[in-house]
C-alpha atoms as a PDB file:
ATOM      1  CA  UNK A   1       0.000   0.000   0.000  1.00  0.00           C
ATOM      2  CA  UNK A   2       1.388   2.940  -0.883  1.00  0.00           C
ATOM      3  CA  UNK A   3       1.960   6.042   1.437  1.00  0.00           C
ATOM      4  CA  UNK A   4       1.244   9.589   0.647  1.00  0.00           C
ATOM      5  CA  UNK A   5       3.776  12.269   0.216  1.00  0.00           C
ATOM      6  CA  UNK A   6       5.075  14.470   2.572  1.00  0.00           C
ATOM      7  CA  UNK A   7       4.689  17.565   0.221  1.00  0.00           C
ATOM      8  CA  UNK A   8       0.731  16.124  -0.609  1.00  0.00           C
ATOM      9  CA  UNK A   9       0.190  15.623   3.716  1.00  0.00           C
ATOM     10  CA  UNK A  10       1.436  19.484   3.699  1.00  0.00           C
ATOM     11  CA  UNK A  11      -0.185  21.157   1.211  1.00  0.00           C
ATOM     12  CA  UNK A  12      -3.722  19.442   2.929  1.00  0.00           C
ATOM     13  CA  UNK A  13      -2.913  20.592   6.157  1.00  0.00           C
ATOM     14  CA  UNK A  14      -2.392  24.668   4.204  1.00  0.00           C
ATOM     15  CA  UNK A  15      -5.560  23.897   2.854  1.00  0.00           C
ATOM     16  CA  UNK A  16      -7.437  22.469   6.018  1.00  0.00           C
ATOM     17  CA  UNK A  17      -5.729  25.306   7.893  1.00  0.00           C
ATOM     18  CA  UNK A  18      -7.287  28.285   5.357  1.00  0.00           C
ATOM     19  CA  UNK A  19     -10.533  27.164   5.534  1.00  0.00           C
ATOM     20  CA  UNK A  20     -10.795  26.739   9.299  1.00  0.00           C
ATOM     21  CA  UNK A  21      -9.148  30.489   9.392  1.00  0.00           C
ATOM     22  CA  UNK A  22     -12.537  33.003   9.291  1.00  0.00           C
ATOM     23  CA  UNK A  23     -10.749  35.869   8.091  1.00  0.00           C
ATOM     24  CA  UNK A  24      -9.907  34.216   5.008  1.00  0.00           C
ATOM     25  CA  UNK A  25     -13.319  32.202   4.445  1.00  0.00           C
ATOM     26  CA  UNK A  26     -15.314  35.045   2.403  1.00  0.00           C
ATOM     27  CA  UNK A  27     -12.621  35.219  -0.061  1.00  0.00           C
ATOM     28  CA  UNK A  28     -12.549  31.712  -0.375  1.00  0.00           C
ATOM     29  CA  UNK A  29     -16.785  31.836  -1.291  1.00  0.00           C
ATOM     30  CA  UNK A  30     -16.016  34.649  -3.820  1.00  0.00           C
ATOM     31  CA  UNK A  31     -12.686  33.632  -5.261  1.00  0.00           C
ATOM     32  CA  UNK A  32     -14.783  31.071  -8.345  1.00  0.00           C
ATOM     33  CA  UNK A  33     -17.012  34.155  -9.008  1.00  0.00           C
ATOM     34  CA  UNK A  34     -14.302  36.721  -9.368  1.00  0.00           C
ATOM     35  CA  UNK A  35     -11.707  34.316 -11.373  1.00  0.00           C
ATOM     36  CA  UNK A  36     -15.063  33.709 -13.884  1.00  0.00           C
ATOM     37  CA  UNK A  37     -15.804  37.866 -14.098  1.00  0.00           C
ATOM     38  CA  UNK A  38     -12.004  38.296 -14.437  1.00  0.00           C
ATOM     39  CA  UNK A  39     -12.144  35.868 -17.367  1.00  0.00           C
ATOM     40  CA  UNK A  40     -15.238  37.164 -19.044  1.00  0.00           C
ATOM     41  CA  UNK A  41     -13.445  40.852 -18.429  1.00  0.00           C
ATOM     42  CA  UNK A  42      -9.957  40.150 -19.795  1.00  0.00           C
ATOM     43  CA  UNK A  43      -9.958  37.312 -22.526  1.00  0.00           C
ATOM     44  CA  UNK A  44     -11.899  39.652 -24.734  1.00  0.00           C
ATOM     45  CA  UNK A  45     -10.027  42.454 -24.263  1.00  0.00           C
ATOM     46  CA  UNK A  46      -7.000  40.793 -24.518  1.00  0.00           C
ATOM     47  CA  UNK A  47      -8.351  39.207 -28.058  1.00  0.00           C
ATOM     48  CA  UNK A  48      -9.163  42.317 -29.073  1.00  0.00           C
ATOM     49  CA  UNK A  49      -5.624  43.665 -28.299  1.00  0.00           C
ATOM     50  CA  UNK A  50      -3.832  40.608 -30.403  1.00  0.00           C
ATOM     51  CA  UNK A  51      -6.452  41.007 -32.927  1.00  0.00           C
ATOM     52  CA  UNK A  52      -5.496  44.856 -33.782  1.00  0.00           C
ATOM     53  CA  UNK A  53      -1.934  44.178 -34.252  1.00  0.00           C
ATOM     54  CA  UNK A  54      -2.820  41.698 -37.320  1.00  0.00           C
ATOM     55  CA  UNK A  55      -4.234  42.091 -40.602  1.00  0.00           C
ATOM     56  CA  UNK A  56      -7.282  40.372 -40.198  1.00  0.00           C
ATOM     57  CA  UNK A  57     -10.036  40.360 -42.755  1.00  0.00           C
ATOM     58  CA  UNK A  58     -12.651  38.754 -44.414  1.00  0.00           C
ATOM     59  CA  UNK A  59     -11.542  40.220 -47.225  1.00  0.00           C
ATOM     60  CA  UNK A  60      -7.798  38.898 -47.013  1.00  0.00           C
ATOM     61  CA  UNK A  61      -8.487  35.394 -45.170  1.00  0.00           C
ATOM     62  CA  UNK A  62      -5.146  33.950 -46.467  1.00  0.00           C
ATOM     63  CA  UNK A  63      -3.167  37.028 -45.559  1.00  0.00           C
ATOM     64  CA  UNK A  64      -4.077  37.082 -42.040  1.00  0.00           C
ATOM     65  CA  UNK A  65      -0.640  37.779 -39.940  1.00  0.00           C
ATOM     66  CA  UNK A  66       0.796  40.019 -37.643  1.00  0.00           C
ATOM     67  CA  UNK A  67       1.407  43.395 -38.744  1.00  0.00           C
ATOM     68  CA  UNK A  68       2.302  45.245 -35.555  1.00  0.00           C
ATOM     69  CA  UNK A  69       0.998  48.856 -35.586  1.00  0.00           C
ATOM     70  CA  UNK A  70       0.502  49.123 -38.893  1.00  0.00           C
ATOM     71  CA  UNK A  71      -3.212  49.461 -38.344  1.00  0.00           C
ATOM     72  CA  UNK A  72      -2.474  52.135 -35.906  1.00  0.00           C
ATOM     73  CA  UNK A  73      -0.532  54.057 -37.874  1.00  0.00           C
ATOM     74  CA  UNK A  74      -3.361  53.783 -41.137  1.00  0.00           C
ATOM     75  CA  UNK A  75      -5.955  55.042 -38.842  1.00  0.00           C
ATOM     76  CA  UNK A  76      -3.757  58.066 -37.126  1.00  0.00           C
ATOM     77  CA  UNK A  77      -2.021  59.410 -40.188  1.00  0.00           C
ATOM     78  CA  UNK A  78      -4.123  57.884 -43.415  1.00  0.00           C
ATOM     79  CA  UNK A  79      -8.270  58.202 -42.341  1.00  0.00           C
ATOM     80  CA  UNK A  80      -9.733  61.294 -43.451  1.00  0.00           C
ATOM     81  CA  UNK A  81     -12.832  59.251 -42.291  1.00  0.00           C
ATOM     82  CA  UNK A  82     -11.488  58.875 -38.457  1.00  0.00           C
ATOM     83  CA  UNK A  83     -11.100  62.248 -37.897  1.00  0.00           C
ATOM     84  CA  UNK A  84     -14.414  63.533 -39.117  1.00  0.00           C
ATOM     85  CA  UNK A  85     -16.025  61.372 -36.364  1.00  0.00           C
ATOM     86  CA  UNK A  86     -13.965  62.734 -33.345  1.00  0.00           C
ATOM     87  CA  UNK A  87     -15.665  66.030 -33.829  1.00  0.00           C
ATOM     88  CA  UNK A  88     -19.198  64.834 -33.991  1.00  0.00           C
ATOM     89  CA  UNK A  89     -18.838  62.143 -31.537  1.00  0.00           C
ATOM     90  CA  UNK A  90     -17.467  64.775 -28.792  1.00  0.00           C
ATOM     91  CA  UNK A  91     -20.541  66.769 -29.452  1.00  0.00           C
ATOM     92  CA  UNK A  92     -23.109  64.045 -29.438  1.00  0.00           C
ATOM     93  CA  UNK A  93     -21.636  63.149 -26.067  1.00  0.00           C
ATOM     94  CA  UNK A  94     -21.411  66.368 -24.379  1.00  0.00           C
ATOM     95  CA  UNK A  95     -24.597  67.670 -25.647  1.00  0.00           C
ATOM     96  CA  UNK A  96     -26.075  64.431 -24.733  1.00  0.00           C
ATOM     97  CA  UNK A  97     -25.041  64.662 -21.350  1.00  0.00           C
ATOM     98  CA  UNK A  98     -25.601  68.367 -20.372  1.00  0.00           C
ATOM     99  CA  UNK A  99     -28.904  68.470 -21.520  1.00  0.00           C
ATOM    100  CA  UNK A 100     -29.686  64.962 -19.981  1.00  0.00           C
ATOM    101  CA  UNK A 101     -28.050  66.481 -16.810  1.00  0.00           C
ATOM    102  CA  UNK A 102     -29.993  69.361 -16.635  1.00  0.00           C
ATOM    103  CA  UNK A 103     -33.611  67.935 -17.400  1.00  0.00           C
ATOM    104  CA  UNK A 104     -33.034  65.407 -15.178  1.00  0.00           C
ATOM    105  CA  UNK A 105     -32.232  67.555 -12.292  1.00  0.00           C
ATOM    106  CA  UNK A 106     -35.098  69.434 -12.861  1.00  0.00           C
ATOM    107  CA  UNK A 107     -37.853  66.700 -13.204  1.00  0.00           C
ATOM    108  CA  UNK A 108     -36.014  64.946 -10.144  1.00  0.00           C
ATOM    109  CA  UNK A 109     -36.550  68.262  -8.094  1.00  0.00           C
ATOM    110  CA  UNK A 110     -39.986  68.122  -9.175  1.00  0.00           C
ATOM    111  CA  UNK A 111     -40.902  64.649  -8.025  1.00  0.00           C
ATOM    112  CA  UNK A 112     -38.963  65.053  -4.816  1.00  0.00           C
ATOM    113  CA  UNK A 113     -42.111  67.721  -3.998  1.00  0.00           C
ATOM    114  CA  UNK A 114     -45.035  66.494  -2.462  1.00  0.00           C
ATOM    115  CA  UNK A 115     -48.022  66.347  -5.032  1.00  0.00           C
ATOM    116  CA  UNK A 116     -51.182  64.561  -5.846  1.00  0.00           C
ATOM    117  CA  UNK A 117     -50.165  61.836  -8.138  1.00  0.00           C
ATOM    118  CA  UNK A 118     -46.432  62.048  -7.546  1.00  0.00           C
ATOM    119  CA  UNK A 119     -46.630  57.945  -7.614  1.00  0.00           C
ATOM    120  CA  UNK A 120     -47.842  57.662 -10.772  1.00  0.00           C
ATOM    121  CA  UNK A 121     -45.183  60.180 -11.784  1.00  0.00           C
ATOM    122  CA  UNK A 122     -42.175  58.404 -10.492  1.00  0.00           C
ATOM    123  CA  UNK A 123     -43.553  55.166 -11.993  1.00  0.00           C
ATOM    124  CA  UNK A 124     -44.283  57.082 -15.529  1.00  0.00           C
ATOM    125  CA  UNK A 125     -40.496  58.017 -15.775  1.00  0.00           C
ATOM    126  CA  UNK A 126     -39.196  54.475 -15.901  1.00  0.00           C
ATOM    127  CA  UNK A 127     -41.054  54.340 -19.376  1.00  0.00           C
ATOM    128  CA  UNK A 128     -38.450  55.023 -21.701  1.00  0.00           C
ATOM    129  CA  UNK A 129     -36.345  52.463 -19.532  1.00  0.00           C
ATOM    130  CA  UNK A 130     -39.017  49.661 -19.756  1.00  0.00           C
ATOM    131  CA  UNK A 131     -39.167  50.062 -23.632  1.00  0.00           C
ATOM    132  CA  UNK A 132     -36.970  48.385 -25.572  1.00  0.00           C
ATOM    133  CA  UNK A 133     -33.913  50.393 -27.202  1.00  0.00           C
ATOM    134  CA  UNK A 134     -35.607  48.575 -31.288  1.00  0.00           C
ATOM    135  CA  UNK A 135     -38.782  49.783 -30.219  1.00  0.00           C
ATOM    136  CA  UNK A 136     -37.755  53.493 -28.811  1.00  0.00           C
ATOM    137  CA  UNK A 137     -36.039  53.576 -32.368  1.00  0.00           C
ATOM    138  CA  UNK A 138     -38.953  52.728 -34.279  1.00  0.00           C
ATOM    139  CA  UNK A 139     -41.264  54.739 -32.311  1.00  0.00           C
ATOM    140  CA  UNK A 140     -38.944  57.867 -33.534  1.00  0.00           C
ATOM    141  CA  UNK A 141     -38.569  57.003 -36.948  1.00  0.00           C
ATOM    142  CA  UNK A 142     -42.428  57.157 -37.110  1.00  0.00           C
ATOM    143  CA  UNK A 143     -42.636  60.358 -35.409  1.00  0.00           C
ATOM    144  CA  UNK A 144     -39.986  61.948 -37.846  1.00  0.00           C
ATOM    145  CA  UNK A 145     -41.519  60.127 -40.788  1.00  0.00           C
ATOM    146  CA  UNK A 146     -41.570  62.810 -43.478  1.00  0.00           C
ATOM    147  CA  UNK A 147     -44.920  61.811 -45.263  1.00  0.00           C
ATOM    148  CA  UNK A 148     -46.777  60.140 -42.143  1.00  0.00           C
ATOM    149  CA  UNK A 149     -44.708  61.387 -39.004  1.00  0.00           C
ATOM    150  CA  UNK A 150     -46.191  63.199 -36.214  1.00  0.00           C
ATOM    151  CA  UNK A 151     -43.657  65.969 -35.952  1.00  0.00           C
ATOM    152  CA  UNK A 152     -44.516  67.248 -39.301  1.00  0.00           C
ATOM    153  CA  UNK A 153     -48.147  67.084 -38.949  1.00  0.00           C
ATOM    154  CA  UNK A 154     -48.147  68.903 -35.817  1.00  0.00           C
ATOM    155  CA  UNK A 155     -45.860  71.938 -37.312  1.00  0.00           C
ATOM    156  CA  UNK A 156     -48.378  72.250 -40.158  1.00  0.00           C
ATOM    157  CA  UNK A 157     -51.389  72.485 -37.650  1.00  0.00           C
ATOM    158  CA  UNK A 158     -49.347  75.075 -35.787  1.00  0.00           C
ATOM    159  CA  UNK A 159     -48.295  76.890 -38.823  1.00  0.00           C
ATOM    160  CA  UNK A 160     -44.772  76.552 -38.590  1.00  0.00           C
ATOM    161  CA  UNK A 161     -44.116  74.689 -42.043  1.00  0.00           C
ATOM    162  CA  UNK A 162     -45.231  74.709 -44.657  1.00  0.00           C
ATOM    163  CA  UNK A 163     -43.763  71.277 -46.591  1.00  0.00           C
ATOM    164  CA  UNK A 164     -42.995  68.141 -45.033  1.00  0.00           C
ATOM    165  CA  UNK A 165     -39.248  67.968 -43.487  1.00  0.00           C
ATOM    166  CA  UNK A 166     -37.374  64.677 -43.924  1.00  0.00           C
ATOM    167  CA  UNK A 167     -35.794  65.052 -40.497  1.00  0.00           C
ATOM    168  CA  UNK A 168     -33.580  62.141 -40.909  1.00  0.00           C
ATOM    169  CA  UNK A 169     -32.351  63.027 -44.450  1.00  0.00           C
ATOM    170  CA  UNK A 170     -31.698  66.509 -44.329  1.00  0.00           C
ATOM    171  CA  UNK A 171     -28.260  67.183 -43.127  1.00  0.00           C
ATOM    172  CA  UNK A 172     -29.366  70.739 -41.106  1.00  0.00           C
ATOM    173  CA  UNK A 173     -31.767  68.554 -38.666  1.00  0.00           C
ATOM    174  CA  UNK A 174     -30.315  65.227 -38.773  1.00  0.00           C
ATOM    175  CA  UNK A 175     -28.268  65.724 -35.887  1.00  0.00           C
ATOM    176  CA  UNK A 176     -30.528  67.705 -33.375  1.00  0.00           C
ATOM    177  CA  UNK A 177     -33.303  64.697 -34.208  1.00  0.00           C
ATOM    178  CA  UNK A 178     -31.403  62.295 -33.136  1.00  0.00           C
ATOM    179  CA  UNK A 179     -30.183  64.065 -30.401  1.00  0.00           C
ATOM    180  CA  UNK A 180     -34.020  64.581 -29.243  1.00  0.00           C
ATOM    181  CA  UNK A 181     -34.926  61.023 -29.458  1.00  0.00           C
ATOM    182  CA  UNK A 182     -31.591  59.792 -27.438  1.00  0.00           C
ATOM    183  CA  UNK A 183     -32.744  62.719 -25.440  1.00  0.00           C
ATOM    184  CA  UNK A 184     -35.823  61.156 -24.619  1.00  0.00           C
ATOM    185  CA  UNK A 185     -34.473  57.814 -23.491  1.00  0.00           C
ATOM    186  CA  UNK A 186     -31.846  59.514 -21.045  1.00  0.00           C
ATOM    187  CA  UNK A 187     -33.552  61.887 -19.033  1.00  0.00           C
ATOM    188  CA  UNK A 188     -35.183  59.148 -16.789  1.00  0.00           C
ATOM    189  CA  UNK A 189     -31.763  58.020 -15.834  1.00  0.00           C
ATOM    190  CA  UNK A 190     -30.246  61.295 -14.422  1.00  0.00           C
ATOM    191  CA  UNK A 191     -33.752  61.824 -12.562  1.00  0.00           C
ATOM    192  CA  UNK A 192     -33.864  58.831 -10.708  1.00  0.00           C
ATOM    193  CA  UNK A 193     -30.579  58.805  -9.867  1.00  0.00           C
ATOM    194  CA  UNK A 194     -30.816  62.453  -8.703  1.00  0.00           C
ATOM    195  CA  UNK A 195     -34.056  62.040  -6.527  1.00  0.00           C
ATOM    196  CA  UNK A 196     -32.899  59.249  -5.115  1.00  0.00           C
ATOM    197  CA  UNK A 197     -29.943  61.556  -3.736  1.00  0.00           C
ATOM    198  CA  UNK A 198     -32.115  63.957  -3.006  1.00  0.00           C
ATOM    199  CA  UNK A 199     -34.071  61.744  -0.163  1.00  0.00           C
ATOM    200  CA  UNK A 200     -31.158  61.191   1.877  1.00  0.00           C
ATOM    201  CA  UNK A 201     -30.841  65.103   2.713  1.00  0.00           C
ATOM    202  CA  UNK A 202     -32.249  65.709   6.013  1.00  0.00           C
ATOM    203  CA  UNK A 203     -34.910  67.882   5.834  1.00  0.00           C
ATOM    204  CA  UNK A 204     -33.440  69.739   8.664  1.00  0.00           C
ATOM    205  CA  UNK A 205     -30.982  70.996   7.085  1.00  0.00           C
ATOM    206  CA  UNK A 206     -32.923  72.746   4.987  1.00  0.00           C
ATOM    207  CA  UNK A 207     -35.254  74.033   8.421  1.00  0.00           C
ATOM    208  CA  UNK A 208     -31.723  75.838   9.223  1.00  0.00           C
ATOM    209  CA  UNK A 209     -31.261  77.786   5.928  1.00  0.00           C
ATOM    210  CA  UNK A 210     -34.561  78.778   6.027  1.00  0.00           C
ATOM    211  CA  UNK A 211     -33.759  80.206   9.334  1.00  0.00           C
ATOM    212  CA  UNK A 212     -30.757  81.594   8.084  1.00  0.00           C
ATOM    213  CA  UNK A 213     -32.299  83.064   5.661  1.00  0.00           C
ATOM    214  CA  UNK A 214     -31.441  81.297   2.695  1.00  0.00           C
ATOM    215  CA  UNK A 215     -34.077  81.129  -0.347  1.00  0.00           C
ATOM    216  CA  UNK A 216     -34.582  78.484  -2.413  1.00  0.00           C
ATOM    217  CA  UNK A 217     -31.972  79.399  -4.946  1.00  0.00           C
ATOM    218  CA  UNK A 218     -29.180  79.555  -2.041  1.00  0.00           C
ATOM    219  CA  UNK A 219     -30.704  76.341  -0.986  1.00  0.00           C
ATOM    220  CA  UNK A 220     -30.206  74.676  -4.433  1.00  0.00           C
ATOM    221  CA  UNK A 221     -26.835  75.700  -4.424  1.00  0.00           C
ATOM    222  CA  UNK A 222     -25.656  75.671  -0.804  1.00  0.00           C
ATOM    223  CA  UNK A 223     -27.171  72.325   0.097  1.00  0.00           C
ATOM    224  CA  UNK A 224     -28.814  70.637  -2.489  1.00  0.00           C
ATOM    225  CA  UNK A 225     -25.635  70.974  -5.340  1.00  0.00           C
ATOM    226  CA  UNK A 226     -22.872  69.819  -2.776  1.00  0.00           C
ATOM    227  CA  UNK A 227     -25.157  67.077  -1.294  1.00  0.00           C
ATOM    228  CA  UNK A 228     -25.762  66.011  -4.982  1.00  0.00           C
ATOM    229  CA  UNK A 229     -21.968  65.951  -5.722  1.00  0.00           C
ATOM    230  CA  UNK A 230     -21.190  62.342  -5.859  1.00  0.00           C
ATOM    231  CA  UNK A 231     -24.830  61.464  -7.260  1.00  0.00           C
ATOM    232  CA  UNK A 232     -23.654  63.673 -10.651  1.00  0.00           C
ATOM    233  CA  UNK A 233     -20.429  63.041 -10.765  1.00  0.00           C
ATOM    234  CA  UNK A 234     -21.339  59.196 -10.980  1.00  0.00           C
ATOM    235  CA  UNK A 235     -24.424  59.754 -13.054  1.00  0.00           C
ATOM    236  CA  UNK A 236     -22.451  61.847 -15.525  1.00  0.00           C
ATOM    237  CA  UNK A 237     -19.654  59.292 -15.925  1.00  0.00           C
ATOM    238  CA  UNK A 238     -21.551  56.465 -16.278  1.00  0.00           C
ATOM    239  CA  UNK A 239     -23.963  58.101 -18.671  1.00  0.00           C
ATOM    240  CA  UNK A 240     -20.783  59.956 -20.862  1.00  0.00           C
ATOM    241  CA  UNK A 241     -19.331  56.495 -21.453  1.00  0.00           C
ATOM    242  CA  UNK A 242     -23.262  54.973 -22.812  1.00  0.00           C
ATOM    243  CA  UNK A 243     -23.412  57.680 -24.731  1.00  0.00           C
ATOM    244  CA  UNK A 244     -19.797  57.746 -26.494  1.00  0.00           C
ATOM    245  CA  UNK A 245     -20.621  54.196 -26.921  1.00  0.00           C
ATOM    246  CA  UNK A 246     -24.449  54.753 -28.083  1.00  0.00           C
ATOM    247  CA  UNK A 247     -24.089  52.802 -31.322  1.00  0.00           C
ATOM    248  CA  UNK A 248     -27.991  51.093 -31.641  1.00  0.00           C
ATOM    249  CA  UNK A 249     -30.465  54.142 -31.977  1.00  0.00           C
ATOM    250  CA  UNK A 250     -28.006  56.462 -33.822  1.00  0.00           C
ATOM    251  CA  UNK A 251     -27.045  53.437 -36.418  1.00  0.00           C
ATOM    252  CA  UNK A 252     -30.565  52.350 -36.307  1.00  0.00           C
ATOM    253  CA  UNK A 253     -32.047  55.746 -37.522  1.00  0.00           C
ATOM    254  CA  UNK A 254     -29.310  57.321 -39.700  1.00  0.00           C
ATOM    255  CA  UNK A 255     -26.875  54.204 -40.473  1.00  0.00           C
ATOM    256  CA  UNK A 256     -24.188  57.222 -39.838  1.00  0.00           C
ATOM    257  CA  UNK A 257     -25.651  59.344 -42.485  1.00  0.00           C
ATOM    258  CA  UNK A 258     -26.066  61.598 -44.291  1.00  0.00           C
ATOM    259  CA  UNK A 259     -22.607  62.077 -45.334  1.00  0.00           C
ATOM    260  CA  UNK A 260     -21.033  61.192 -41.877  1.00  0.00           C
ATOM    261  CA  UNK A 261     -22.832  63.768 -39.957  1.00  0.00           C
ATOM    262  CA  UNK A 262     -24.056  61.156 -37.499  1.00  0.00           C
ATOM    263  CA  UNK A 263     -21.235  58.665 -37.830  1.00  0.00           C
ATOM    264  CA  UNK A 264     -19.639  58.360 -34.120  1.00  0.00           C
ATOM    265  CA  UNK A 265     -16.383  56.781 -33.366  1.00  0.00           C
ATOM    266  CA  UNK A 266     -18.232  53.218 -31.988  1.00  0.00           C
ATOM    267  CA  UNK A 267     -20.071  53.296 -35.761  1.00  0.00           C
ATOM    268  CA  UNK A 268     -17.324  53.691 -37.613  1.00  0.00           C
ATOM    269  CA  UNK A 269     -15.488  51.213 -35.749  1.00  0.00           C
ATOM    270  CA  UNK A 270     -18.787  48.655 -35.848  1.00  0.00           C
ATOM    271  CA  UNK A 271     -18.609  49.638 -39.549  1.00  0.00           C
ATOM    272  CA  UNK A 272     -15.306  48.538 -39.818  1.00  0.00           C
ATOM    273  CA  UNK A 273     -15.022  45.510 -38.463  1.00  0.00           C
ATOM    274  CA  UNK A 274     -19.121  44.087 -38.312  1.00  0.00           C
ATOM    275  CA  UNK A 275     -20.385  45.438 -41.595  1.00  0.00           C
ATOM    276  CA  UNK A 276     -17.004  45.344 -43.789  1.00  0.00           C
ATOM    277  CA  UNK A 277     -15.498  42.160 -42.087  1.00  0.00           C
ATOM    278  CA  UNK A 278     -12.233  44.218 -41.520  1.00  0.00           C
ATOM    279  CA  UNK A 279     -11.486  42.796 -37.717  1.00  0.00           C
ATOM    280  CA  UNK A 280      -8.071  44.075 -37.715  1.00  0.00           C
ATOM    281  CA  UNK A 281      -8.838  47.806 -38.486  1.00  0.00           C
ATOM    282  CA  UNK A 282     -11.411  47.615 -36.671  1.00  0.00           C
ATOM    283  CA  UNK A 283     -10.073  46.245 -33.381  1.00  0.00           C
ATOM    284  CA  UNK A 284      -7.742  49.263 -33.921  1.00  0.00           C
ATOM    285  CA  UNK A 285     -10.586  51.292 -33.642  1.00  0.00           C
ATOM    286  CA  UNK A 286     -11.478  49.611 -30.936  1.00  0.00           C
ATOM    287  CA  UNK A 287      -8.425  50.023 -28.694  1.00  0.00           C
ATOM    288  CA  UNK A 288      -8.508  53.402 -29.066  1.00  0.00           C
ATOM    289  CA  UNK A 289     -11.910  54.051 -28.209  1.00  0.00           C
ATOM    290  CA  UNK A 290     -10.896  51.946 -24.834  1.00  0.00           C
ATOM    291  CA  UNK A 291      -7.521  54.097 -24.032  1.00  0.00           C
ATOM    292  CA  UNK A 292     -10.253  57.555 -24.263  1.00  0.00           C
ATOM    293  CA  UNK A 293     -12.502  56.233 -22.161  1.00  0.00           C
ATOM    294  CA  UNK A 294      -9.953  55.147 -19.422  1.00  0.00           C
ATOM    295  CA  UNK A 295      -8.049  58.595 -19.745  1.00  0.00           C
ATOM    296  CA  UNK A 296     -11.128  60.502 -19.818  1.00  0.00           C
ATOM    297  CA  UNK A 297     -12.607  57.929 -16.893  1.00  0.00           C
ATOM    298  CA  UNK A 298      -9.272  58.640 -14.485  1.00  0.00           C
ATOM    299  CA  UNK A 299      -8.897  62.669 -15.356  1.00  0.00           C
ATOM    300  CA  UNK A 300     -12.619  63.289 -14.825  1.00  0.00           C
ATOM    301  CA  UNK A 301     -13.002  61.159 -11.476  1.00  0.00           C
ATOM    302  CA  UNK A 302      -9.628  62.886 -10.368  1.00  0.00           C
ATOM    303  CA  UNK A 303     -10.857  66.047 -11.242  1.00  0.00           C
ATOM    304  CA  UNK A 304     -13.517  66.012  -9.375  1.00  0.00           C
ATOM    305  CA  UNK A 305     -12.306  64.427  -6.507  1.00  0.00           C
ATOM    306  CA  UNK A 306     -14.796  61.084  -6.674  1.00  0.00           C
ATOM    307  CA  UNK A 307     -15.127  59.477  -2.976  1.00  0.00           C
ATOM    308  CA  UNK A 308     -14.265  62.291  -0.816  1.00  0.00           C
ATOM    309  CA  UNK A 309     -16.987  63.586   1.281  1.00  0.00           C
ATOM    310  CA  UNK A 310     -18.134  66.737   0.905  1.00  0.00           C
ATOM    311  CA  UNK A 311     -16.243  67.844   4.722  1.00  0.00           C
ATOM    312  CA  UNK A 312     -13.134  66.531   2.678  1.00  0.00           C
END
């Protein structure tokens, strides 16, 4: 019969010995589920990485090889394409998110009052997040339908046109209705995150700059604005990088069009490598869509100080 090792009779008694230890038992229940998100995380990215240093495409399948940064340097120095979508996609995003920002803040101020109905209300805004992103889409292509939409039909009734606009064709509205439909679907997502903020301010607070003599504009911005801080500064982070990524109701209702006026860095990219089976170029694309986001990600939470209180 043969006798077990003395490094196997060790490395038993480690393990016996960890899992009677309680400091280290929670990260023992965790460890499978973290290993399996840091899989899921990495081994994509990391594809994508190896993927953009190769000359991979459908086009090419027997010249598929490593190329180094030769996609890098076609997209930096040779895309006339690439740099027409930097401009537009920095102003659908901060546009975007302003306006979001502000009209959230004010319909989350709103339902944070006490008001007949304000149930319904608060239940009404998680519309746009209940319906489906193919549905929103089609809902606004019918609205800015140039023969049957509703837009246009209500501008003639109020005298304001004359002829039918084709919103989505004309390159001098394209933008702004696209813009108002992504509009639309955002709002609810700054105001729930903002009135949820808003109920943990204690209402006495408020009692003492009444009795200081504060109104409710020195209110809004001596208490409500710095209790708010985090709230926005996570709202508007989180809702920045959906929106430079927005590729499905954009893509959906212009295809990029007219002549690039709505094409975003994530289309062109989806173009690239999706529609046009390029998968090295477009990995490119990728990559550097993922090194904005994590600058702009670390210079906007250390700009504004994210996880300091407000004492701080």
């Amino acid at each position: 019969m043969s006798q077990p090792s003395v490094s196997g009779s060790a490395t038993r008694g480690k393990i016996a010995k960890l899992l009677r230890d309680e400091r280290a038992y929670p990260y023992l229940l965790i460890a499978p589920s973290l290993i399996l998100i840091l899989l899921l995380m990495f081994v994509p990215l990391f594809s994508v990485f190896k993927i953009s240093l190769e000359n991979y495409s459908m086009n090419q399948l027997y010249g598929r090889g490593f190329i180094g940064l030769k996609n890098f340097q076609d997209i930096l120095t040779n895309d006339p394409i690439f740099f027409r979508t930097i401009p537009v996609t920095i102003r659908w995003v901060v546009i975007e998110v302003v306006l979001q920002l502000v009209f959230g803040m004010i319909v989350a101020l709103l339902l944070n009052r006490t008001f007949k109905g304000r149930a319904f209300a608060r239940a009404a805004m998680f519309i746009p997040w209940a319906v489906s992103g193919v549905l929103t889409t089609m809902l606004w292509l019918l609205i800015f339908n140039q023969h049957i939409g509703l837009l246009n039909d209500l501008l003639r009734k109020l005298g304001l046109i004359h002829d039918s606009v084709a919103w989505l064709a004309n390159p001098g509205t394209v933008f702004g209705s696209v813009l108002l439909a992504e509009l639309w679907r955002g709002i609810p997502f700054f105001a729930i995150t903002l009135l949820a903020a808003l109920q943990t301010i204690p209402p006495e607070i408020y009692e003492s700059g009444k009795v200081d003599g504060c109104g409710p504009v020195r209110q809004f911005f001596l208490i409500t604005l710095p209790f708010l801080k985090e709230a926005i500064v996570f709202a508007t982070l989180m809702r920045a990088i959906w929106e430079f990524n927005n590729i499905d109701m954009i893509f959906t209702m212009t295809g990029g069009g007219p002549v690039y006026l709505t094409t975003t860095l994530p289309i062109y990219m989806m173009q690239s490598a999706i529609i046009e089976g390029n998968y090295g170029y477009g990995s490119a694309l990728a990559v550097i869509i993922f090194i904005i986001l994590m600058i702009f990600t670390v210079t906007y939470l250390a700009m504004n100080k994210f996880g300091r209180s407000i004492d701080e």
